[in-house]
PDB file of N, CA and C in Angstrom:
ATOM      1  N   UNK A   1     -18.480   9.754 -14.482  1.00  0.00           N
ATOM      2  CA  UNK A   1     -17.573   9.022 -15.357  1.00  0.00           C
ATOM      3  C   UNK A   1     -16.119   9.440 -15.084  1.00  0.00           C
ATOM      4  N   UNK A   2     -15.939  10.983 -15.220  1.00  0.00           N
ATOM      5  CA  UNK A   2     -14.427  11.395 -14.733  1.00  0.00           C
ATOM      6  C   UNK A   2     -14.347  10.712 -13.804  1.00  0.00           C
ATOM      7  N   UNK A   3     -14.743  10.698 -12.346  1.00  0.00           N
ATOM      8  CA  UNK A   3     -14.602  10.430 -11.285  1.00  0.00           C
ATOM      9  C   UNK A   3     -14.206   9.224 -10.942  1.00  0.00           C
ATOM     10  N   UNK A   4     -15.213   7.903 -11.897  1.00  0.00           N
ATOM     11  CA  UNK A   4     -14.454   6.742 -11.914  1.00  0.00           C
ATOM     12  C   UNK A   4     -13.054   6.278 -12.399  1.00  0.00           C
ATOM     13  N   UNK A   5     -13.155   7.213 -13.724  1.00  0.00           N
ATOM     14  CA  UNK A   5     -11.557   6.903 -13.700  1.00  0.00           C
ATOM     15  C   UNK A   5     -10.092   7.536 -13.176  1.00  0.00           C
ATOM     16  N   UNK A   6     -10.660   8.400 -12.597  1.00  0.00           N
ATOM     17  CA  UNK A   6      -9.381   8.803 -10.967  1.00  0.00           C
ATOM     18  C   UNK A   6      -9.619   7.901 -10.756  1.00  0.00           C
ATOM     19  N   UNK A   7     -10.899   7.461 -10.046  1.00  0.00           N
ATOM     20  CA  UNK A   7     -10.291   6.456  -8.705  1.00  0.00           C
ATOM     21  C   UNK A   7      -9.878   4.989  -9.611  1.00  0.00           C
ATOM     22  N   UNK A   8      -9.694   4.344 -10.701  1.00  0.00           N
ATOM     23  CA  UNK A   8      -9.209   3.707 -11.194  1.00  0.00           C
ATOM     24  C   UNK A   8      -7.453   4.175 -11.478  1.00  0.00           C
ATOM     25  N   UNK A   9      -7.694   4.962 -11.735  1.00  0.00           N
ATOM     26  CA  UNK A   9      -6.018   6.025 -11.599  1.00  0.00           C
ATOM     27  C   UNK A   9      -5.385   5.610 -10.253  1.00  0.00           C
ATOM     28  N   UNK A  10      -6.276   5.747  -9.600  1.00  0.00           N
ATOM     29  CA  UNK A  10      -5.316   6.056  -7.894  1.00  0.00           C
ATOM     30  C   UNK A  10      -4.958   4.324  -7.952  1.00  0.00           C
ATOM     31  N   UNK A  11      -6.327   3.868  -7.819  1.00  0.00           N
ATOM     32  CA  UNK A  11      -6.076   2.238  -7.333  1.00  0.00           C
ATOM     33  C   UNK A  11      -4.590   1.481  -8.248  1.00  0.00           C
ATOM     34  N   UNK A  12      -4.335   2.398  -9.024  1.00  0.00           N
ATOM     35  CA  UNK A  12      -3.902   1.551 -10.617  1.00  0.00           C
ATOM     36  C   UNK A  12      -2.213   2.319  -9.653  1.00  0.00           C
ATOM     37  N   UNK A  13      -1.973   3.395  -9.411  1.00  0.00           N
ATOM     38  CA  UNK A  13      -1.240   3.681  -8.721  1.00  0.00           C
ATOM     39  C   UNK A  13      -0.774   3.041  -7.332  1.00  0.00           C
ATOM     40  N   UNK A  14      -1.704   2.759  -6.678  1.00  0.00           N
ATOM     41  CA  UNK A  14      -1.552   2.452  -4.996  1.00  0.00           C
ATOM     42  C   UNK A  14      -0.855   1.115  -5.152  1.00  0.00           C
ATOM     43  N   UNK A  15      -1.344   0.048  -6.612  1.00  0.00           N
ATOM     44  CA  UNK A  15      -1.296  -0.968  -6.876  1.00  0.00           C
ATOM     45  C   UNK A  15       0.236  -1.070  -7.196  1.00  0.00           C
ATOM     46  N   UNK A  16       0.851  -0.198  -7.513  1.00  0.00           N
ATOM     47  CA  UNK A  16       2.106  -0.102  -8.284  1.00  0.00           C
ATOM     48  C   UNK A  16       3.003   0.475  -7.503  1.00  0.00           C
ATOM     49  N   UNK A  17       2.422   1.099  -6.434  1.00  0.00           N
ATOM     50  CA  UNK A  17       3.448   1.461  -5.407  1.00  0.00           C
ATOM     51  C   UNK A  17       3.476   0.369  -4.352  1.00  0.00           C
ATOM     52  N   UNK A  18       2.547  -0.707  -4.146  1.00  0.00           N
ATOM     53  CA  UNK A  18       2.889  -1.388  -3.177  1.00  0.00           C
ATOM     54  C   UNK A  18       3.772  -2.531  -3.772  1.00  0.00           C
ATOM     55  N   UNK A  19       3.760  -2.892  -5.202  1.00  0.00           N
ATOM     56  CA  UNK A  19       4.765  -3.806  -5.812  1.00  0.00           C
ATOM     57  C   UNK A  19       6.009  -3.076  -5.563  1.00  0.00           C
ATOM     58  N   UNK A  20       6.440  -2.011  -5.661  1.00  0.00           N
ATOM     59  CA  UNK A  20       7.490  -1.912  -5.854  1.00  0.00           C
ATOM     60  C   UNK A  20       8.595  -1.848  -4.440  1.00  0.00           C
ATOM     61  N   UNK A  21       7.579  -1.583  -3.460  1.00  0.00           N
ATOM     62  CA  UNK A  21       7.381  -1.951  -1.663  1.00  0.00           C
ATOM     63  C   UNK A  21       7.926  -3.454  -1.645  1.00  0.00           C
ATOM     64  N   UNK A  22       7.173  -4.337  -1.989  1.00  0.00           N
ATOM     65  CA  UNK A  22       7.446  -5.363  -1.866  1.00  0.00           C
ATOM     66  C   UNK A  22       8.583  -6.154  -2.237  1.00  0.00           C
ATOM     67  N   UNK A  23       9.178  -5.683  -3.426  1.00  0.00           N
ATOM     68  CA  UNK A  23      10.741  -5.729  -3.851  1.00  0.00           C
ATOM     69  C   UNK A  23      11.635  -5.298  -2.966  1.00  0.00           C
ATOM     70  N   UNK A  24      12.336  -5.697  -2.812  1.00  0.00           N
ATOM     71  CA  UNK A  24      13.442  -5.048  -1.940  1.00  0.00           C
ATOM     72  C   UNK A  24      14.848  -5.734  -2.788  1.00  0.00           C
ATOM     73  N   UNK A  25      15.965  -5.210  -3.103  1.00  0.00           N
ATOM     74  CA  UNK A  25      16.946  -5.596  -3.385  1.00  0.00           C
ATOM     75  C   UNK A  25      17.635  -5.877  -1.905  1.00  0.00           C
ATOM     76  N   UNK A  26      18.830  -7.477  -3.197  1.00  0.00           N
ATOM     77  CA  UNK A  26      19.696  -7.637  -1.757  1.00  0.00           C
ATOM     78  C   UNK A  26      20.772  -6.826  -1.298  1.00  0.00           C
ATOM     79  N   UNK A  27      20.641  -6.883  -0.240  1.00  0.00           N
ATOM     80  CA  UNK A  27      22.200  -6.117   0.441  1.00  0.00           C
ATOM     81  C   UNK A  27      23.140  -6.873   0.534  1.00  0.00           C
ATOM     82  N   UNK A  28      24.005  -6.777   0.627  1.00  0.00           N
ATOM     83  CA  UNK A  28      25.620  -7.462   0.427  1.00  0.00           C
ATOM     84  C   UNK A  28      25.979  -8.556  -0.856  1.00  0.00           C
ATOM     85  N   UNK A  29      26.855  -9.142  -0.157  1.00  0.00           N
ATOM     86  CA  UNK A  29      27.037 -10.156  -0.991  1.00  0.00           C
ATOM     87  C   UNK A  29      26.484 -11.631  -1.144  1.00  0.00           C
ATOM     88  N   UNK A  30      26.229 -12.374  -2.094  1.00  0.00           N
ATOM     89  CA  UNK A  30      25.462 -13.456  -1.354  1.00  0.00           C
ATOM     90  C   UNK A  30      26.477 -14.294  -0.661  1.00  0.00           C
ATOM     91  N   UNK A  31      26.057 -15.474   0.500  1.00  0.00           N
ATOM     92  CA  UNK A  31      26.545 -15.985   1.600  1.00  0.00           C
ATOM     93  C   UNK A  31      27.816 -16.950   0.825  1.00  0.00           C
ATOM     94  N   UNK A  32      27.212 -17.258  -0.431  1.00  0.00           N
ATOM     95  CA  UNK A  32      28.905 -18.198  -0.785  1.00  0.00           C
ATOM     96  C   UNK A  32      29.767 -17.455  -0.900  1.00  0.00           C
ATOM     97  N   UNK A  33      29.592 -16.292  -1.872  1.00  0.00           N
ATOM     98  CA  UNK A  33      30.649 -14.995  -1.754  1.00  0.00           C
ATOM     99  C   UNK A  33      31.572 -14.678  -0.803  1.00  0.00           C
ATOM    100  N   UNK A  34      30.546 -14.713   0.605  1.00  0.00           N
ATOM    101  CA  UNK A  34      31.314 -14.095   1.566  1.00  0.00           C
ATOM    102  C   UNK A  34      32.069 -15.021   2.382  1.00  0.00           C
ATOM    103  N   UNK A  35      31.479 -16.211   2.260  1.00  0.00           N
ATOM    104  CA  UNK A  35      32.381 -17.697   2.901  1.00  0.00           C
ATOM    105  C   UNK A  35      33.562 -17.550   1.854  1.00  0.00           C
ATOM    106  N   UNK A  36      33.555 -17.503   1.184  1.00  0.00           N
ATOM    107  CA  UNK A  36      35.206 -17.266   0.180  1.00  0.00           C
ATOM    108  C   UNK A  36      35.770 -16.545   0.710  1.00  0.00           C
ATOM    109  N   UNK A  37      35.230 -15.447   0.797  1.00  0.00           N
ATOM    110  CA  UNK A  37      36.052 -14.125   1.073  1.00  0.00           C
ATOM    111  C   UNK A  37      36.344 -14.007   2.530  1.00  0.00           C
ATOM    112  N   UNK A  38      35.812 -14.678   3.477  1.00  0.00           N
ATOM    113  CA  UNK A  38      36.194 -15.218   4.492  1.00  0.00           C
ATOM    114  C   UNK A  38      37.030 -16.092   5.025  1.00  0.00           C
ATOM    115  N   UNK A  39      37.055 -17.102   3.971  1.00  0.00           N
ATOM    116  CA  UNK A  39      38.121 -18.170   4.517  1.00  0.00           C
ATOM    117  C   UNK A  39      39.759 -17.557   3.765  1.00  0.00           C
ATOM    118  N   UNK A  40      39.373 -16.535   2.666  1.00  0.00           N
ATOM    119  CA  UNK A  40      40.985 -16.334   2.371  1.00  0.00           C
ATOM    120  C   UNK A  40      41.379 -14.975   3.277  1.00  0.00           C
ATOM    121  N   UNK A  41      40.413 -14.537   3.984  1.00  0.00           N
ATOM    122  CA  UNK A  41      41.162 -13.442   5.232  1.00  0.00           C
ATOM    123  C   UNK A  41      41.804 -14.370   6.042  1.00  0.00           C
ATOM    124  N   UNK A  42      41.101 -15.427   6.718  1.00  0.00           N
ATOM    125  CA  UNK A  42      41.612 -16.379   7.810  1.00  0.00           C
ATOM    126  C   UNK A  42      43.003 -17.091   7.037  1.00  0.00           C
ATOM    127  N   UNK A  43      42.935 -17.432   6.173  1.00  0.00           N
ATOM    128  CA  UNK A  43      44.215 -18.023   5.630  1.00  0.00           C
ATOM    129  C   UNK A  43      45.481 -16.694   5.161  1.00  0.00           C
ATOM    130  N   UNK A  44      45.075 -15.473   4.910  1.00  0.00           N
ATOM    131  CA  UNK A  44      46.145 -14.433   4.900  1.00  0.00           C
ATOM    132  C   UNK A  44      45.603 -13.619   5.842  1.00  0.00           C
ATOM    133  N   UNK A  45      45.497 -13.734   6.852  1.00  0.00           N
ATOM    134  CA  UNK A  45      45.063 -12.734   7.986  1.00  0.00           C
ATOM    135  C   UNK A  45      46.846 -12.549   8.543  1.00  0.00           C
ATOM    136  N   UNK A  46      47.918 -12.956   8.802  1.00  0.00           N
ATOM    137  CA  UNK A  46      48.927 -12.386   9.233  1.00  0.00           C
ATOM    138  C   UNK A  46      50.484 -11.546   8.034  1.00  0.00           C
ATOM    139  N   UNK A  47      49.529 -12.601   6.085  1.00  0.00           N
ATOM    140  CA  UNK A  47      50.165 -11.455   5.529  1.00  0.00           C
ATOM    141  C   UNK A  47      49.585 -11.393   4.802  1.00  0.00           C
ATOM    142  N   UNK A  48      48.697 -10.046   4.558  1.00  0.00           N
ATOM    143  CA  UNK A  48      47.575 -10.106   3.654  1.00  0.00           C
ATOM    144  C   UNK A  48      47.634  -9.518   2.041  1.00  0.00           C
ATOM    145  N   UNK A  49      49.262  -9.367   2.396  1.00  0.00           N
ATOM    146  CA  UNK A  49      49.836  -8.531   1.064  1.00  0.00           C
ATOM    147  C   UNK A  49      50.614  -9.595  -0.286  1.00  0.00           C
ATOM    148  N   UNK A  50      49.991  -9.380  -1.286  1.00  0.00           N
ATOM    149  CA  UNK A  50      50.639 -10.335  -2.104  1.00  0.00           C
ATOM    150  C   UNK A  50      52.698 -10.082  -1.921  1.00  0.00           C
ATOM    151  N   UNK A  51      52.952 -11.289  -2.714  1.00  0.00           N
ATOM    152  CA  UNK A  51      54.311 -10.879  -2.620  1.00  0.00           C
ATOM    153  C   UNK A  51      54.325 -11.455  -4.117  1.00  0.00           C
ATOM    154  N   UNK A  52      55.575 -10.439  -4.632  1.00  0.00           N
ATOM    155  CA  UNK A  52      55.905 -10.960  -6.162  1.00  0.00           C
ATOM    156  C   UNK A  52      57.479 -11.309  -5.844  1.00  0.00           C
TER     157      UNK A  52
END
């Protein structure tokens, strides 16, 4: 009886470590983000400093 419920333990574990495997967060920014932030380097790429 112990014995079954380790190995219900482990499985209940193995189960919960491979979900959390399977998640992966994203890296960067998402792609509209960076098309913004791209097209206003190309448009101040020679003065990239505000002016007041």
């Amino acid at each position: 009886m112990l014995e079954q419920s380790l190995r219900q333990q482990r499985a209940f574990q193995q189960m919960g470590m491979m979900e959390q495997e399977a998640w992966r967060p994203q890296r960067g920014l998402p792609e509209r983000s960076v098309n913004i932030l791209r097209a206003w380097l190309f448009e101040h790429f020679l003065h990239p400093y505000v002016l007041l």
